[in-house]
C-alpha atoms as a PDB file:
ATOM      1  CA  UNK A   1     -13.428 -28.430   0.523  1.00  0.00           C
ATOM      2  CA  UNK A   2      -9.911 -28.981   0.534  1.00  0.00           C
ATOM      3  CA  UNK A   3      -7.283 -26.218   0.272  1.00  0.00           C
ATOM      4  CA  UNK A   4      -8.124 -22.534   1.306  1.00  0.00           C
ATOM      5  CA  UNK A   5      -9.308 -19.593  -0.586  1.00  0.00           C
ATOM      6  CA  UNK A   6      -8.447 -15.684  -0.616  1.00  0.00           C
ATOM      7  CA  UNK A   7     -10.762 -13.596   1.117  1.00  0.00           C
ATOM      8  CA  UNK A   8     -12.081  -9.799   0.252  1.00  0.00           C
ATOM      9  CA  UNK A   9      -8.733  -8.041   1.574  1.00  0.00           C
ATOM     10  CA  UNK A  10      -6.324 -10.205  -0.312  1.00  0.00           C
ATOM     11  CA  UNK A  11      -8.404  -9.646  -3.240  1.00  0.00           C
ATOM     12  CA  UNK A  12      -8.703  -6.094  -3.113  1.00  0.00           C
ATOM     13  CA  UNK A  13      -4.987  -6.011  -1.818  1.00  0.00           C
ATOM     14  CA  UNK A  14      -3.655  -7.792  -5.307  1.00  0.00           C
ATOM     15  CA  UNK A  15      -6.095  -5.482  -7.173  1.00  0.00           C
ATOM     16  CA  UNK A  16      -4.442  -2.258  -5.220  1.00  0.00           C
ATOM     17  CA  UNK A  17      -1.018  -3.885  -6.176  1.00  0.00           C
ATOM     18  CA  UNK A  18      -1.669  -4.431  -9.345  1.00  0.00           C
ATOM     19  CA  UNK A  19      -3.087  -0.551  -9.620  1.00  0.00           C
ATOM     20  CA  UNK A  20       0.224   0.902  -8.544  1.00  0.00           C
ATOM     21  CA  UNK A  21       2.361  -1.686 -10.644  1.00  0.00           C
ATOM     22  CA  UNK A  22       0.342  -0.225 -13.715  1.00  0.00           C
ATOM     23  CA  UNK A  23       1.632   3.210 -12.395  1.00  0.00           C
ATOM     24  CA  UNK A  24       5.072   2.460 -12.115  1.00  0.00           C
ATOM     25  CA  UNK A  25       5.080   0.936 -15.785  1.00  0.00           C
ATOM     26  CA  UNK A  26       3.271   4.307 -16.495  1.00  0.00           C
ATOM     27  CA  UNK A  27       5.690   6.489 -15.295  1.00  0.00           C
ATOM     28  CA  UNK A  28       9.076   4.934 -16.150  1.00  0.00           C
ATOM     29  CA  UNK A  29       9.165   6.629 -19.662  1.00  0.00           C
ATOM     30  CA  UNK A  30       9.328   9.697 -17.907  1.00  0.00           C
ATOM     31  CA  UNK A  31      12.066   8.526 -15.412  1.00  0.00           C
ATOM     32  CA  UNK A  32      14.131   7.941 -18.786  1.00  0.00           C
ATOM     33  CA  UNK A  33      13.341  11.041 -19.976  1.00  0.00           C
ATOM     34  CA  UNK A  34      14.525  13.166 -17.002  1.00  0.00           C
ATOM     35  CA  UNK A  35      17.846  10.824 -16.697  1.00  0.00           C
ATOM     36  CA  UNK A  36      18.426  11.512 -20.119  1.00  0.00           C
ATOM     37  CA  UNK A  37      18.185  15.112 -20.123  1.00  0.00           C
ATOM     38  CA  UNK A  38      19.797  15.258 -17.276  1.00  0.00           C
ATOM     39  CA  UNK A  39      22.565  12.505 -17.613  1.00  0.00           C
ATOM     40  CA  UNK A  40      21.430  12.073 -13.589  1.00  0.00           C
ATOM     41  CA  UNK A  41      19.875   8.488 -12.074  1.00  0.00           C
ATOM     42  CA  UNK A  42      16.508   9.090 -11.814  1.00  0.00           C
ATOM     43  CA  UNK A  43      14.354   7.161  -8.941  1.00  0.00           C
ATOM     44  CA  UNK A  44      10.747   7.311  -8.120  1.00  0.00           C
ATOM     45  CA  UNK A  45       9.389   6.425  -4.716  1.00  0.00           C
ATOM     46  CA  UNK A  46       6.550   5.943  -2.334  1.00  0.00           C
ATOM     47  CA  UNK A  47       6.758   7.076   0.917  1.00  0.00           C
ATOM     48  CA  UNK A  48       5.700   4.288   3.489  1.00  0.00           C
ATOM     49  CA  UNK A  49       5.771   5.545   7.620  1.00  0.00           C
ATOM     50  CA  UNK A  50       9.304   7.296   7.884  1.00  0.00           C
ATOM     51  CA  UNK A  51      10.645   5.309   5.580  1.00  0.00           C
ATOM     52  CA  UNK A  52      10.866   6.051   1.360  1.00  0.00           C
ATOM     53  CA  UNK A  53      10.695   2.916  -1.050  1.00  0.00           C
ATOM     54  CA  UNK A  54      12.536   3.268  -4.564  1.00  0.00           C
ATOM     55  CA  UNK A  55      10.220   1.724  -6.761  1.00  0.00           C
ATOM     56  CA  UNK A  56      11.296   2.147 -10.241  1.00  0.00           C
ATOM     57  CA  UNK A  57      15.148   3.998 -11.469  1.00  0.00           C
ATOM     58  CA  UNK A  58      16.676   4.898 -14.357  1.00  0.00           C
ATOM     59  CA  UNK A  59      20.167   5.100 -14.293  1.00  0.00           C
ATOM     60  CA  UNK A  60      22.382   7.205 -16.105  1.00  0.00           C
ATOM     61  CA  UNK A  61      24.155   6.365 -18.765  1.00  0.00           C
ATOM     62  CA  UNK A  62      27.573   8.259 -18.213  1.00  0.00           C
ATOM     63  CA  UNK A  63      29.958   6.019 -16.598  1.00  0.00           C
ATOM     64  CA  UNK A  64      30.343   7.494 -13.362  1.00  0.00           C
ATOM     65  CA  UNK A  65      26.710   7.314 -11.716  1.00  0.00           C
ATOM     66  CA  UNK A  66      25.046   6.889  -8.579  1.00  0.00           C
ATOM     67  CA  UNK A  67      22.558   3.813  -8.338  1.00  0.00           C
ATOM     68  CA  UNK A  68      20.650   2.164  -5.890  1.00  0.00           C
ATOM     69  CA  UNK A  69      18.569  -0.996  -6.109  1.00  0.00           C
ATOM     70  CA  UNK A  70      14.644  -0.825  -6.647  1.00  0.00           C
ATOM     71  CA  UNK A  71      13.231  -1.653  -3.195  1.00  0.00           C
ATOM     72  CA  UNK A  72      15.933  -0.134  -0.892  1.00  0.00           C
ATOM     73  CA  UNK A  73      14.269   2.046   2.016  1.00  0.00           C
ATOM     74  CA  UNK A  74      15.580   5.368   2.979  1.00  0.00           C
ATOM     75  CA  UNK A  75      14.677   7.567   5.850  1.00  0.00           C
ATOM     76  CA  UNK A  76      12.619   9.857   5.263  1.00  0.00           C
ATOM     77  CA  UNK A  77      14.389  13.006   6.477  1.00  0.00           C
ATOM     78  CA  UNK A  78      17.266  12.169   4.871  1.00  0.00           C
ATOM     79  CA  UNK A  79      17.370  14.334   2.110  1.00  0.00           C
ATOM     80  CA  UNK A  80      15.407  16.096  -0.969  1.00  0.00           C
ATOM     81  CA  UNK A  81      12.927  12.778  -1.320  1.00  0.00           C
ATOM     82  CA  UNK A  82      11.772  13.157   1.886  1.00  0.00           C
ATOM     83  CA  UNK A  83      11.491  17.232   2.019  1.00  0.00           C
ATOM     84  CA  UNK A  84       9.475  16.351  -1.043  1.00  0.00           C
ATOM     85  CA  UNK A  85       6.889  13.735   0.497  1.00  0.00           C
ATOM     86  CA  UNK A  86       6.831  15.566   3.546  1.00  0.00           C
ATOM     87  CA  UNK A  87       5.434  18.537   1.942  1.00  0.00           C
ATOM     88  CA  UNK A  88       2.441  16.978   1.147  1.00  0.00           C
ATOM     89  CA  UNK A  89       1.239  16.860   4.542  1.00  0.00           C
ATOM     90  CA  UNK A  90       0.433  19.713   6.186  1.00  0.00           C
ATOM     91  CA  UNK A  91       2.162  21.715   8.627  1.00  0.00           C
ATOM     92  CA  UNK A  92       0.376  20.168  11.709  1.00  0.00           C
ATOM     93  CA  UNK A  93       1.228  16.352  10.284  1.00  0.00           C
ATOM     94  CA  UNK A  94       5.096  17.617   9.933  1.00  0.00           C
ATOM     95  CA  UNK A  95       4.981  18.920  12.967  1.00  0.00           C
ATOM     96  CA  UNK A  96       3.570  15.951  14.417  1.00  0.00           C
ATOM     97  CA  UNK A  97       6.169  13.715  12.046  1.00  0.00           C
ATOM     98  CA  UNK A  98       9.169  15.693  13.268  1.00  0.00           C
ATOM     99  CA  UNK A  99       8.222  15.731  17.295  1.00  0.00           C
ATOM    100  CA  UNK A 100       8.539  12.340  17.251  1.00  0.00           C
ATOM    101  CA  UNK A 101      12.028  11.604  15.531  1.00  0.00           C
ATOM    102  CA  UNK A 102      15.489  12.634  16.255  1.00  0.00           C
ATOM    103  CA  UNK A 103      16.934  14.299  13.096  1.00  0.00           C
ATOM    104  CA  UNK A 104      20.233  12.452  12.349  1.00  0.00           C
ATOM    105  CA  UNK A 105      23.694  14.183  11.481  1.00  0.00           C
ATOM    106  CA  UNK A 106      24.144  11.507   8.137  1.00  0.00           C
ATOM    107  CA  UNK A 107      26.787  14.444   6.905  1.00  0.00           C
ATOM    108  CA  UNK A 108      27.723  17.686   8.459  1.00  0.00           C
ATOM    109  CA  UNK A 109      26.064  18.931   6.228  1.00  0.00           C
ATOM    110  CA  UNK A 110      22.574  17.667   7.440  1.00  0.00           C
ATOM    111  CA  UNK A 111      19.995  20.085   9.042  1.00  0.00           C
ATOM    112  CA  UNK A 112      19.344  19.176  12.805  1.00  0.00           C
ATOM    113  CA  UNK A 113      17.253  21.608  14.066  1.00  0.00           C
ATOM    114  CA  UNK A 114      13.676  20.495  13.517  1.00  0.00           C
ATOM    115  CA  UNK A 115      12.397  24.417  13.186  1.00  0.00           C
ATOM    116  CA  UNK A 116      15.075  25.069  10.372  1.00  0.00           C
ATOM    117  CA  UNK A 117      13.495  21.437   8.419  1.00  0.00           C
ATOM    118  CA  UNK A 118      10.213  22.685   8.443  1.00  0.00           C
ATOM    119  CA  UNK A 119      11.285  25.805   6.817  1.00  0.00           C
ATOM    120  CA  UNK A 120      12.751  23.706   4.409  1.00  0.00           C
ATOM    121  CA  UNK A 121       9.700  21.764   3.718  1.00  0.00           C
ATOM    122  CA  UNK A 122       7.859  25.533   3.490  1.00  0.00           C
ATOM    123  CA  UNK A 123      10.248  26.330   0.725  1.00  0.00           C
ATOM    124  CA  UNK A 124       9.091  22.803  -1.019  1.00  0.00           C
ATOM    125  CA  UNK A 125       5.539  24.635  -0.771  1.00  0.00           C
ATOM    126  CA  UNK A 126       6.901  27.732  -2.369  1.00  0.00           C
ATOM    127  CA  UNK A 127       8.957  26.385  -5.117  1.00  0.00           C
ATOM    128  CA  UNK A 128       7.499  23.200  -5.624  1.00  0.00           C
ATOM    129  CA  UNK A 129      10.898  21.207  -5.442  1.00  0.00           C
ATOM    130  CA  UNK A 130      13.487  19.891  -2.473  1.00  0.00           C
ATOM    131  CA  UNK A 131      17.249  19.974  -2.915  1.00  0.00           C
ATOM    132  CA  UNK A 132      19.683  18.008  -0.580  1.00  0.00           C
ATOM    133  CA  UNK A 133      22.641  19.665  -0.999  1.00  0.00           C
ATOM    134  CA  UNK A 134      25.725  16.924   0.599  1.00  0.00           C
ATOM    135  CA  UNK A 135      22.609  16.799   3.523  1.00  0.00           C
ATOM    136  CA  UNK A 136      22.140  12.636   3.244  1.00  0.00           C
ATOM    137  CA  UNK A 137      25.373  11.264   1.928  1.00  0.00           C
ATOM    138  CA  UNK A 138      28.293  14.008   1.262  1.00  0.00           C
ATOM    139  CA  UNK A 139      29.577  13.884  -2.274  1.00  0.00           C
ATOM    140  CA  UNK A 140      25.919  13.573  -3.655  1.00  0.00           C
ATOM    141  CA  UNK A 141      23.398  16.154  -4.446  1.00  0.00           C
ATOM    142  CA  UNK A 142      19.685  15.606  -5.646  1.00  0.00           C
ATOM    143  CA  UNK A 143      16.665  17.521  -6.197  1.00  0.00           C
ATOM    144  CA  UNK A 144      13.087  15.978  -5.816  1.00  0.00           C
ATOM    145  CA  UNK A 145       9.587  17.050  -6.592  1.00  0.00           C
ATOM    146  CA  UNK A 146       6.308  15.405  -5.388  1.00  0.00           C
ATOM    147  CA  UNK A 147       3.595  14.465  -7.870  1.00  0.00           C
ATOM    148  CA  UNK A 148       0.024  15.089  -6.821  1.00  0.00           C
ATOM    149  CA  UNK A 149      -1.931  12.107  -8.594  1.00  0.00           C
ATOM    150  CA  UNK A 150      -5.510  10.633  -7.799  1.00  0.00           C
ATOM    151  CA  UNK A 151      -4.129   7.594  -5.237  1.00  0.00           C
ATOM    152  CA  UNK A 152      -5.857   7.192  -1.731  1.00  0.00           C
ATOM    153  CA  UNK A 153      -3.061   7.098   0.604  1.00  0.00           C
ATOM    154  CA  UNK A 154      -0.411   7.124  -1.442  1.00  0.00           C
ATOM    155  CA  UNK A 155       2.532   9.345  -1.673  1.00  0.00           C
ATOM    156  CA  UNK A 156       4.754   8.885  -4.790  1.00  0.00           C
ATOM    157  CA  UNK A 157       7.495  11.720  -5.551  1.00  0.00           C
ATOM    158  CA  UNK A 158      10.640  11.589  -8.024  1.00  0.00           C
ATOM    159  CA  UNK A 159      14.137  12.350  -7.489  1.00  0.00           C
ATOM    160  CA  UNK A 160      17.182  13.070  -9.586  1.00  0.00           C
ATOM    161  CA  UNK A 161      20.806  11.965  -7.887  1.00  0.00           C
ATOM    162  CA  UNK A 162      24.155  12.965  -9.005  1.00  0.00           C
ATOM    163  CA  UNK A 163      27.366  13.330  -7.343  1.00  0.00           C
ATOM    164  CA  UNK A 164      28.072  17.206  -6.321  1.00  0.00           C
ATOM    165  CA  UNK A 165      30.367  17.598  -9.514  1.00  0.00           C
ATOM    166  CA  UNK A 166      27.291  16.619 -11.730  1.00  0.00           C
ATOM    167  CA  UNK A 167      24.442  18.219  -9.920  1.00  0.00           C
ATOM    168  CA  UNK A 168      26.342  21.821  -9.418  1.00  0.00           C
ATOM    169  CA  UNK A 169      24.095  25.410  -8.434  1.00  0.00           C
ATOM    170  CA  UNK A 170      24.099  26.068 -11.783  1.00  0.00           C
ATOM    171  CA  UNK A 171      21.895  23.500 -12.825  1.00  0.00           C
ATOM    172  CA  UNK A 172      19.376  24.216 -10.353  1.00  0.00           C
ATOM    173  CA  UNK A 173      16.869  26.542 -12.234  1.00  0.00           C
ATOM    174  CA  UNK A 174      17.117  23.996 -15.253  1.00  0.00           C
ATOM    175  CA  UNK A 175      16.767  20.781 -13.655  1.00  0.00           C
ATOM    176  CA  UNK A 176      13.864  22.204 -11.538  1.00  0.00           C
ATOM    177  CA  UNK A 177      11.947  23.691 -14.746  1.00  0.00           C
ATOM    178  CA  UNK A 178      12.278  20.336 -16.291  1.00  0.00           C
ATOM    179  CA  UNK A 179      11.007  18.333 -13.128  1.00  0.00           C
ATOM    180  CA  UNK A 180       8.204  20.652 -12.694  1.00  0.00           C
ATOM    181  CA  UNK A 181       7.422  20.460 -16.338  1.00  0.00           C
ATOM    182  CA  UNK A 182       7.413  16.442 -16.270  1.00  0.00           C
ATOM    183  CA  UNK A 183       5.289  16.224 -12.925  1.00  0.00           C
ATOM    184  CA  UNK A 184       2.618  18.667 -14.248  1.00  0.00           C
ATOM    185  CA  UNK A 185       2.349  16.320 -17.215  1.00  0.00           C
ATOM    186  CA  UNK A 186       2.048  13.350 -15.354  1.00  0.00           C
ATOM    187  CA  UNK A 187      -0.499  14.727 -12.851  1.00  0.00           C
ATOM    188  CA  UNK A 188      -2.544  15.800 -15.857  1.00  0.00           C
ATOM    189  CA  UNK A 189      -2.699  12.643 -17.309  1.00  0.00           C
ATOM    190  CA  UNK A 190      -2.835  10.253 -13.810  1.00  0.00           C
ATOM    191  CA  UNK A 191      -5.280  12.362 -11.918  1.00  0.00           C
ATOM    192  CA  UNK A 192      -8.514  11.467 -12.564  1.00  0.00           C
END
């Protein structure tokens, strides 16, 4: 026979991408639906080692946004995405995470001392949403949640950027409600 044929893994490897593509188109309604509400870019990720992949965004539509381009990689303790995938691990696995990385000053506003970041990602546990406040890139806040759906192995989360003047304290309880509102609806209807 001439040519050469997929095996079992590529198969079920297409099958699992395909899976997850149908989740992204899934979710992106609800993307534009926080990003409109909020007048914040929206992004939804999957966390992959120490790194976390945007996968799908809504922008904002004010003028004067923050964007970034679907498949860029970010560390993962570099701000509220990755307080937000790293609390669903437990405390052992972030301890484990943490031990072997050097937290990295990206602003001086970034936490450093690996006791004080798990106490962060505690506070994730508590409240059920991360804020980086000027912690990755100074000028920008965000707030992320996690979203605890049916996937083997994978970690998705969303997360709502805006620069400091957009995303002030007083928006806080709001935005939160709202994210917690709009990941409770989406686990209800993807976790099966």
């Amino acid at each position: 026979r001439n040519g050469f044929s997929f095996g079992t893994k590529m198969y079920m490897l297409g099958k699992s991408a395909e899976k997850s593509s149908e989740l992204i188109r899934s979710l992106h309604p609800y993307l534009e639906e926080i990003s409109r509400t909020t007048n914040l870019s929206t992004f939804l990720g999957i966390r992959s080692g120490l790194k976390a992949i945007i996968v799908d965004k809504s922008d904002s539509c004010i003028d004067l946004k923050v964007s970034s381009e679907i498949g860029t990689q970010i560390p993962l303790v570099a701000g509220a995405h990755g307080k937000a995938f790293l609390s669903m691990l437990s405390e052992e696995n972030n301890k484990e995470i943490l031990g072997s990385i050097e937290l990295k000053p990206f602003t001086p506003f970034s936490c450093l001392d690996k006791t004080m970041y798990l106490e962060m990602i505690k506070e994730v546990w508590e409240k059920g949403f991360a804020t980086d406040k000027e912690e990755y890139i100074e000028g920008l806040r965000a707030m992320a949640i996690p979203l605890y759906i049916n996937r083997e192995r994978l970690q998705i989360a969303i997360w709502i950027v805006g620069l400091k003047s957009q995303l002030k304290e007083e928006h806080i309880n709001s935005y939160s409600k709202l994210l917690r509102e709009i990941a409770q609806r989406i686990q209800s209807k993807f976790s099966f």
